[in-house]
N, C-alpha and C. Protein backbone atom coordinates (compact mmCIF):
# COMPACT_ATOMS: atom_id res chain seq x y z
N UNK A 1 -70.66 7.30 77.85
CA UNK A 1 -71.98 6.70 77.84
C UNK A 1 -71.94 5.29 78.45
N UNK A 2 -71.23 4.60 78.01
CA UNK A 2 -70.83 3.49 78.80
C UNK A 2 -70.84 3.47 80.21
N UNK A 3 -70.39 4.19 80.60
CA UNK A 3 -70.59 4.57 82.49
C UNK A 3 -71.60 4.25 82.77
N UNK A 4 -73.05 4.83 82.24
CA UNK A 4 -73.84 4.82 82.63
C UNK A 4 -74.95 4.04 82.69
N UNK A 5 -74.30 2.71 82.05
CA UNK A 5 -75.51 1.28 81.64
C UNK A 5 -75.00 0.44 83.37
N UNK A 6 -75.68 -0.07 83.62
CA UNK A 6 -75.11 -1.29 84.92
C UNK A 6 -74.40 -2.13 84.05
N UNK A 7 -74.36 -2.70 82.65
CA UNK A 7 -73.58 -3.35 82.12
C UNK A 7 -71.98 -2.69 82.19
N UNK A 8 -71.97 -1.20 82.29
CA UNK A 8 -70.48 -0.70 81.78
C UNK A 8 -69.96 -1.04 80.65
N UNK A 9 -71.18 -0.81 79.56
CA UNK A 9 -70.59 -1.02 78.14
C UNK A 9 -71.56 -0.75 77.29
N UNK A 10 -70.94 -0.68 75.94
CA UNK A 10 -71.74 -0.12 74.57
C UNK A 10 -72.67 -1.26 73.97
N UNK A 11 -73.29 -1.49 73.42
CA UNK A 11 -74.04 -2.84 72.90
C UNK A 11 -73.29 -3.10 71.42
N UNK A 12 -72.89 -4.38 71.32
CA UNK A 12 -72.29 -4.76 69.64
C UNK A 12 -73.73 -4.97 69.49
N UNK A 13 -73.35 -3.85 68.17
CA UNK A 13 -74.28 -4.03 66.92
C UNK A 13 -75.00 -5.53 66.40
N UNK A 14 -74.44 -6.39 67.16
CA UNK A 14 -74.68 -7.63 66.42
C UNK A 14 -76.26 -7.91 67.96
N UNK A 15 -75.92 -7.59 69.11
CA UNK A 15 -76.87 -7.77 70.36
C UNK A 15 -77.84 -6.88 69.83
N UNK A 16 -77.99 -5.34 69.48
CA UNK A 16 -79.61 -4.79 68.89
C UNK A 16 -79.93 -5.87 67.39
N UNK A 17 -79.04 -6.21 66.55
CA UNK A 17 -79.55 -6.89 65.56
C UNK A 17 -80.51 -8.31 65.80
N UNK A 18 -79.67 -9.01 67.45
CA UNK A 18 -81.05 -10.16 67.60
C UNK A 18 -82.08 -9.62 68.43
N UNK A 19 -82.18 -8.52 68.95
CA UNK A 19 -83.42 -7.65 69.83
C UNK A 19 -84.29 -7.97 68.61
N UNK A 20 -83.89 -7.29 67.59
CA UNK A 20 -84.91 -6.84 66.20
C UNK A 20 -85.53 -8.40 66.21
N UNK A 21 -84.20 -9.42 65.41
CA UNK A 21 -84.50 -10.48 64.96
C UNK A 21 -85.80 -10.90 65.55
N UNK A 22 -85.14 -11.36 67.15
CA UNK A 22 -86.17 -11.67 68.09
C UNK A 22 -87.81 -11.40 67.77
N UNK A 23 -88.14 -10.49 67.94
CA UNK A 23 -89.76 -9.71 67.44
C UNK A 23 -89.69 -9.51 65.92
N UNK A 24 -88.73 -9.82 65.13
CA UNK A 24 -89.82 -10.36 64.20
C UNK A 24 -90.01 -12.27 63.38
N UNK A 25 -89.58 -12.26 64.34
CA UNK A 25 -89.23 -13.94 64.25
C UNK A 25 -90.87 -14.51 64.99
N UNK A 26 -91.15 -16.37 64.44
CA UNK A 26 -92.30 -17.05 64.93
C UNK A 26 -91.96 -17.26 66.66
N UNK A 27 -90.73 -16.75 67.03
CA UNK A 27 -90.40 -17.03 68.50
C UNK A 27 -90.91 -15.90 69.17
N UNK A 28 -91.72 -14.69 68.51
CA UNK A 28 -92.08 -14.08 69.53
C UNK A 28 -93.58 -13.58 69.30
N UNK A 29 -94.52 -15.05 68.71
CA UNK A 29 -95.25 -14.95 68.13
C UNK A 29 -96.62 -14.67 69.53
N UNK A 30 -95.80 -15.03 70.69
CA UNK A 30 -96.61 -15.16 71.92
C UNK A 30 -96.30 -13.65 73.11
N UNK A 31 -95.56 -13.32 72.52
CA UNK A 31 -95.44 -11.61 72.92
C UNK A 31 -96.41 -10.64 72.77
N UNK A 32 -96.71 -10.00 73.39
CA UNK A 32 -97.96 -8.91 72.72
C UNK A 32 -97.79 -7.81 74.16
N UNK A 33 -97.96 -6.55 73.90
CA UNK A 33 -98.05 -5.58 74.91
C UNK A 33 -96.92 -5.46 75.63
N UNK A 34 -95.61 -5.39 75.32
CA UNK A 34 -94.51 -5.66 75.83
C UNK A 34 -93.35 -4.47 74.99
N UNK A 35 -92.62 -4.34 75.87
CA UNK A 35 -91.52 -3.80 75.49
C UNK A 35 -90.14 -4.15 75.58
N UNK A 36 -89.28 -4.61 74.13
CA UNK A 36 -87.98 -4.86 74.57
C UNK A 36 -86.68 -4.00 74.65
N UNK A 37 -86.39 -3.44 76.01
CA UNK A 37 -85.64 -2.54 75.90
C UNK A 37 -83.82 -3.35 75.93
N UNK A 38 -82.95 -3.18 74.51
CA UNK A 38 -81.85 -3.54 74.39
C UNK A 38 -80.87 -2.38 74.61
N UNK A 39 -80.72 -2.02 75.85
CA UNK A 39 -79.81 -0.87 76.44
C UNK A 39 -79.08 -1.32 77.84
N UNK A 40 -78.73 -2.02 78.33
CA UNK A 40 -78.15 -2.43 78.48
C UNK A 40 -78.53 -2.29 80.38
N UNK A 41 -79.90 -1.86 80.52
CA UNK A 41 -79.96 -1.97 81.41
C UNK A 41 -80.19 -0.43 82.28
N UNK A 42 -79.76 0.85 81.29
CA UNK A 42 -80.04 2.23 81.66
C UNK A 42 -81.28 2.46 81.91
N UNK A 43 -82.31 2.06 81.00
CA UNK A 43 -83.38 2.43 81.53
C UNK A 43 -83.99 2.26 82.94
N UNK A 44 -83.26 1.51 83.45
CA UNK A 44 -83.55 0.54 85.13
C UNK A 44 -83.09 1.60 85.78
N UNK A 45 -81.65 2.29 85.32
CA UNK A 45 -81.07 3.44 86.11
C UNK A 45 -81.43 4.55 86.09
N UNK A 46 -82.53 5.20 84.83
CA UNK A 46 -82.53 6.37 84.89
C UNK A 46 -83.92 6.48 83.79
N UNK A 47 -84.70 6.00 84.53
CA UNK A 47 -86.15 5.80 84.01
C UNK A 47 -87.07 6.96 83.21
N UNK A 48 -86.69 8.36 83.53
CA UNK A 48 -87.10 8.88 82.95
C UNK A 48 -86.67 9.40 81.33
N UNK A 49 -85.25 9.18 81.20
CA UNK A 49 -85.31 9.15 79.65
C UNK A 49 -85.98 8.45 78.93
N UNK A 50 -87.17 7.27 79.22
CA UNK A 50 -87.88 6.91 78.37
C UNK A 50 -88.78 7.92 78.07
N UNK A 51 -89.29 8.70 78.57
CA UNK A 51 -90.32 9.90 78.92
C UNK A 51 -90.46 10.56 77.21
């Protein structure tokens, strides 16, 4: 699975834990209609597994 991010790697558990943090924190109080995708960049490569 790793192969397949442009990063060439798995995400530490600790990088999705500040995705979360992030949105629900007053720092993302100016966000709205947005999506944060913490994958490392696959979705850029292979767009339709969001589907």
């Amino acid at each position: 699975m790793a192969a397949t991010t442009p990063l060439h790697r798995i995400a530490d558990p600790a990088e999705i834990a500040q995705a979360a943090l992030f949105l629900a924190s007053d720092r993302s109080s100016f966000t709205t209609g947005s999506e944060l995708f913490a994958d490392g960049g696959e979705v850029q490569v292979f767009p339709a597994a969001v589907r």
